[in-house]
Protein backbone atom coordinates (compact mmCIF):
# COMPACT_ATOMS: atom_id res chain seq x y z
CA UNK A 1 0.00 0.00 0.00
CA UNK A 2 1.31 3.57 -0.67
CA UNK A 3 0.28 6.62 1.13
CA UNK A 4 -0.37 9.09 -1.26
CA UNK A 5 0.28 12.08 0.97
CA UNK A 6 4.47 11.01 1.80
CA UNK A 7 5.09 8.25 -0.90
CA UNK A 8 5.84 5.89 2.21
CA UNK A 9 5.62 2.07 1.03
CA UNK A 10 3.51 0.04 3.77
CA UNK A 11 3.42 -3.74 4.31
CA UNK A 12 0.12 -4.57 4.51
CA UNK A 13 -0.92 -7.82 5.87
CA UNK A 14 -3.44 -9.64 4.39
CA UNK A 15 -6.48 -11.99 6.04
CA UNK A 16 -5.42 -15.33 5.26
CA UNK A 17 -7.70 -16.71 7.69
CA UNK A 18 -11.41 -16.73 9.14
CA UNK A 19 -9.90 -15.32 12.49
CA UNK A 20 -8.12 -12.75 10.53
CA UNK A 21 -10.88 -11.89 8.66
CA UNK A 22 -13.04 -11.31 11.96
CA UNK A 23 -10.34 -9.38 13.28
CA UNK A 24 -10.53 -6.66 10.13
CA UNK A 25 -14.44 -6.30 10.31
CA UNK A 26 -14.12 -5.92 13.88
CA UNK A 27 -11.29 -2.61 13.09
CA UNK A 28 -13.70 -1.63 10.84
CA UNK A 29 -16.56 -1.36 12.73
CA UNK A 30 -14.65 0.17 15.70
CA UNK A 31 -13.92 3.09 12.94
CA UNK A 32 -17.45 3.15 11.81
CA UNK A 33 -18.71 3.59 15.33
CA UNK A 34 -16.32 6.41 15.55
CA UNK A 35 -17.40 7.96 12.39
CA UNK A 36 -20.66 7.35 13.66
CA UNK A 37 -20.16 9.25 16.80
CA UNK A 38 -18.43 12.66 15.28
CA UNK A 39 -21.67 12.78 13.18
CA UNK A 40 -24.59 11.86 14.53
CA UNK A 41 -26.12 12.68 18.12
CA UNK A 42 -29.52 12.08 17.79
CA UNK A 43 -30.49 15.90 16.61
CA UNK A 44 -33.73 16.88 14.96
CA UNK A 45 -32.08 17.10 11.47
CA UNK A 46 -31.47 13.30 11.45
CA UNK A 47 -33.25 10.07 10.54
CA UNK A 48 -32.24 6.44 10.99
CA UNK A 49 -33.59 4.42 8.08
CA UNK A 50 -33.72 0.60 7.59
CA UNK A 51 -34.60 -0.90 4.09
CA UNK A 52 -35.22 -4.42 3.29
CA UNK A 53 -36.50 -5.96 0.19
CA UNK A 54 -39.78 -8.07 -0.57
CA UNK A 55 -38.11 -11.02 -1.45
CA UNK A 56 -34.90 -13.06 -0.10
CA UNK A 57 -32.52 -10.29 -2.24
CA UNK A 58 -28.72 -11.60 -1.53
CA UNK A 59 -27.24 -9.59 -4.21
CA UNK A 60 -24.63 -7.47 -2.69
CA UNK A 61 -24.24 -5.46 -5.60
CA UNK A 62 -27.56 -4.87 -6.19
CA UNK A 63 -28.27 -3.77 -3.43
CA UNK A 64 -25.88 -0.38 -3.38
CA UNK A 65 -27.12 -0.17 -6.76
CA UNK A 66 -30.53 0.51 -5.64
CA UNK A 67 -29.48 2.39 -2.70
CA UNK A 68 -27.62 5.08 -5.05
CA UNK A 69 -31.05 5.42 -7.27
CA UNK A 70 -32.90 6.01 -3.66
CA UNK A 71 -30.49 8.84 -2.53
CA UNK A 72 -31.11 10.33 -5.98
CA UNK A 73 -34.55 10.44 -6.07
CA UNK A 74 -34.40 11.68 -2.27
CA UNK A 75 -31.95 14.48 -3.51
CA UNK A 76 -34.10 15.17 -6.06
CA UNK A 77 -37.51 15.60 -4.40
CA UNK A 78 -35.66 17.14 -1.54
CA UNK A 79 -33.00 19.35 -3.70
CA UNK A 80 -32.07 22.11 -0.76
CA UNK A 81 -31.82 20.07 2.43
CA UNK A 82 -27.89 18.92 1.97
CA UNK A 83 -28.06 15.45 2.93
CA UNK A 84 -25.09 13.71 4.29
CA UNK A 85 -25.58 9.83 5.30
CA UNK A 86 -23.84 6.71 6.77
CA UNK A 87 -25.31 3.89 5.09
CA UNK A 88 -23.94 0.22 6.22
CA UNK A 89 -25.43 -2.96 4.88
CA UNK A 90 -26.87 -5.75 7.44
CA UNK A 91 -26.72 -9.65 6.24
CA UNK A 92 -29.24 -11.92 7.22
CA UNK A 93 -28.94 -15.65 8.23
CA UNK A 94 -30.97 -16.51 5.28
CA UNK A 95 -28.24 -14.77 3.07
CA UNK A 96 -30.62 -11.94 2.57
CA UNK A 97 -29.20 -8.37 2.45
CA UNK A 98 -30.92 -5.15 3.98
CA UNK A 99 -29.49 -2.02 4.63
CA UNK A 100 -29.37 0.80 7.73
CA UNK A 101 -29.32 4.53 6.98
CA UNK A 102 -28.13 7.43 9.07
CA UNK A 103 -29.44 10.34 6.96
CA UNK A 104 -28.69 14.23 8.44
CA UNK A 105 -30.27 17.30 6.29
CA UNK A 106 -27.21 19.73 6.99
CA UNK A 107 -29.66 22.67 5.55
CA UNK A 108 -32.39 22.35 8.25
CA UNK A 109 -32.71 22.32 12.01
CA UNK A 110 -35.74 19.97 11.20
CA UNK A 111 -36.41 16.90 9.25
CA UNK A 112 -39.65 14.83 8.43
CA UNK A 113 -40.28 12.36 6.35
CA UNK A 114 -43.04 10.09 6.41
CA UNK A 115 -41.95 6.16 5.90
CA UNK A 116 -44.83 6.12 3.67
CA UNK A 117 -42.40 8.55 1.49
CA UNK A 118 -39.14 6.37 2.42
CA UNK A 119 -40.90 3.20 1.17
CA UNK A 120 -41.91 4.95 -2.61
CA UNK A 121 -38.75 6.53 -2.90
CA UNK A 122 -37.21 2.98 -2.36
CA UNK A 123 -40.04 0.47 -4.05
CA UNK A 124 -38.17 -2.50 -2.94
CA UNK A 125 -39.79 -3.54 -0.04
CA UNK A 126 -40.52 -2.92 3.92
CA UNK A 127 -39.11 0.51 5.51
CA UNK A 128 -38.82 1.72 9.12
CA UNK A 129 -37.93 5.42 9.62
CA UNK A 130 -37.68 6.53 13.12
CA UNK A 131 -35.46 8.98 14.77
CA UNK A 132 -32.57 8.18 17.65
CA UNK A 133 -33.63 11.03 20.12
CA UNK A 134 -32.15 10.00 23.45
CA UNK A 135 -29.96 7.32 22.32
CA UNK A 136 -26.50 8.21 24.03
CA UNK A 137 -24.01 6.24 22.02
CA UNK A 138 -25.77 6.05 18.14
CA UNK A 139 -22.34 4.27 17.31
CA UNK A 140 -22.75 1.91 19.35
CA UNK A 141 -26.20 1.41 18.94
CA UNK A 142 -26.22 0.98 15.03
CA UNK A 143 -23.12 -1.58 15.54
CA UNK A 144 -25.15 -3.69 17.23
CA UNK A 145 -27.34 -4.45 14.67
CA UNK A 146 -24.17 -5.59 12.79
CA UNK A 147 -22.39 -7.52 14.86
CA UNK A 148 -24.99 -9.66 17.33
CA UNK A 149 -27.95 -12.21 15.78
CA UNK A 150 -31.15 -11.74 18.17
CA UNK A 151 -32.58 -15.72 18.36
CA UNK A 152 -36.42 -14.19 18.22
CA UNK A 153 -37.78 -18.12 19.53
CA UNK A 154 -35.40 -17.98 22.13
CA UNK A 155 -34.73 -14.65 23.42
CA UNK A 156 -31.17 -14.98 23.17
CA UNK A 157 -28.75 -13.10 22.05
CA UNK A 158 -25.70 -13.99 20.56
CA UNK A 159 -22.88 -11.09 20.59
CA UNK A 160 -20.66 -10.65 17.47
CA UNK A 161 -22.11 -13.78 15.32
CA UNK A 162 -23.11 -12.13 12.37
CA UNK A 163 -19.54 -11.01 12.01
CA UNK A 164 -19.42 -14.19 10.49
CA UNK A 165 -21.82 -13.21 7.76
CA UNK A 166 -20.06 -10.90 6.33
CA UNK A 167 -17.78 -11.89 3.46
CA UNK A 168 -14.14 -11.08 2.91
CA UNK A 169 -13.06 -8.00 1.20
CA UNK A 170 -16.65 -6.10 1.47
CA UNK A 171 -16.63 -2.26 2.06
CA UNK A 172 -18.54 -2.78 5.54
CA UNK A 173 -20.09 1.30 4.98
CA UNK A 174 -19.76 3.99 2.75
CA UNK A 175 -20.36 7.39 3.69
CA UNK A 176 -21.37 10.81 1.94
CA UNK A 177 -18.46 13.66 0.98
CA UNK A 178 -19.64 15.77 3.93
CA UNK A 179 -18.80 13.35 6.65
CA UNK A 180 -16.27 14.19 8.74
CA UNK A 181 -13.98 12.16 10.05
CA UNK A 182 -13.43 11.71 13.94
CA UNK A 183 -10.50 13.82 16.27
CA UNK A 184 -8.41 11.08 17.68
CA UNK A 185 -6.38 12.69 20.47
CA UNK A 186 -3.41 10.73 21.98
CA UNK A 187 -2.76 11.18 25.95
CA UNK A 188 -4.99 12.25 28.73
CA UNK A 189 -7.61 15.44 27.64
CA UNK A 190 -9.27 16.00 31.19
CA UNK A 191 -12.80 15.98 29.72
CA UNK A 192 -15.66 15.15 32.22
CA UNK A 193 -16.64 12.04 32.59
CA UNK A 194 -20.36 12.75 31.67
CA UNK A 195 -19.73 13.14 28.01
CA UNK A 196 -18.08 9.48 28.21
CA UNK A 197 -19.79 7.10 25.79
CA UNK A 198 -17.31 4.22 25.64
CA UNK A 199 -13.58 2.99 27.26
CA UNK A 200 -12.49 -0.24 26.68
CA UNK A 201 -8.71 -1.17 28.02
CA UNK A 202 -6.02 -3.70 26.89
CA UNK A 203 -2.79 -5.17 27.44
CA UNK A 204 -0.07 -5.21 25.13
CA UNK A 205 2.23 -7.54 25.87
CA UNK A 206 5.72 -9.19 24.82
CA UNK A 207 7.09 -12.22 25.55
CA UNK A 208 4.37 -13.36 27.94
CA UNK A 209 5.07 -9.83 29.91
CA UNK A 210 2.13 -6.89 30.11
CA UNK A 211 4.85 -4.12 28.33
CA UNK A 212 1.81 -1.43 27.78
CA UNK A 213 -1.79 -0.89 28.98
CA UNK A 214 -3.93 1.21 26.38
CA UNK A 215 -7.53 2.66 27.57
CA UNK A 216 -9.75 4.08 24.34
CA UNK A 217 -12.36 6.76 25.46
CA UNK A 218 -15.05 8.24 23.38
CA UNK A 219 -16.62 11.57 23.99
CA UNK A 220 -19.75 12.82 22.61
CA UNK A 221 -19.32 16.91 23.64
CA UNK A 222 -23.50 16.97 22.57
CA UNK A 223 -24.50 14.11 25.41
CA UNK A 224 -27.30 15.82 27.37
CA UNK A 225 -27.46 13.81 31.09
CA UNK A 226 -30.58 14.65 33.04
């Protein structure tokens, strides 16, 4: 891999197996949450979409190719609202593909749209639209729809197994131009703990001795605790 910014050659090690694999979607979806976070906060201006097909669709590339003729006819009927979006397909145990949006009009402090109008603007299939007021950690909360299977007989549910659903190589999200993406600051920022949405610590270690300990925080600056 080359980085286009210093001309540095990088080694880049490859998946070679299903652990590996597991071990990339799980990066990736620690970035997406991220992303996820610096974006979205659960404002008026923003809608979380879901939309599935009609019939057992497990075309992968179908299924971004309808989802770019939806965002154009959404543009379209909606031409001055500046939508920016986060949209990250969801596979199914039958092998069936749907997909979640996180849609944000940058032009308004308000946004409605009916699902009746989501589900003609897609023509696919079933559509939810609902809004994430009061959810604290949207990054987290969309991830877990990726990651864990609900067992609807049994109640149970399993964390991280659809990881396995996902197949090699795929582009787990693509975002608009207008996303930004997340500050990642390195040492200790003294930000109150109420605006804390995640830590997670681990060991680094060498030669069967701890050598580093590494704590990730999140901060969402907009969390509003009552």
């Amino acid at each position: 891999m080359v980085n286009i910014d210093t001309g540095e050659i990088i080694d880049v090690k490859h998946a070679k197996t299903r652990a590996d694999q597991m071990q990339v979607i799980r990066r990736s979806i620690r970035k997406l949450r991220m992303i996820i976070n610096a974006n979205f906060f659960g404002e008026d201006n923003e809608l979380f979409i879901t939309l599935t097909y009609a019939e057992n669709m497990t075309d992968l590339k179908r299924l971004y190719k309808d989802f770019n003729k939806f965002v154009k006819r959404l543009k379209y009927r909606y031409k001055d609202y500046g939508f920016e979006y986060i949209a990250v397909p969801e596979p199914q145990l039958r092998g069936a593909w749907h997909l979640h949006l996180l849609l944000k009009a940058m032009n308004k402090g308000y946004l409605y749209i009916s699902n009746d109008e989501i589900a003609e603007l897609w023509s696919h299939g079933f559509t939810k639209t609902e809004r994430l007021k009061g959810v604290d950690n949207i990054g987290a909360y969309v991830s877990s729809y990726l990651t864990n299977i609900y067992n609807e007989d049994t109640g149970v549910k399993s964390k991280g197994a659809r990881l396995y659903l996902y197949p090699s190589g795929m582009r787990l999200y693509r975002c608009s131009r207008g996303i930004k993406k997340p500050d990642i600051i390195v040492g200790d920022i003294g930000l109150d703990n109420k605006y804390k949405v995640y830590e997670k610590q681990f060991e680094i270690t060498r030669d069967g001795e701890v050598v580093n300990v590494v704590t990730i925080k999140q901060y969402n600056l907009k969390r509003v605790n009552n």
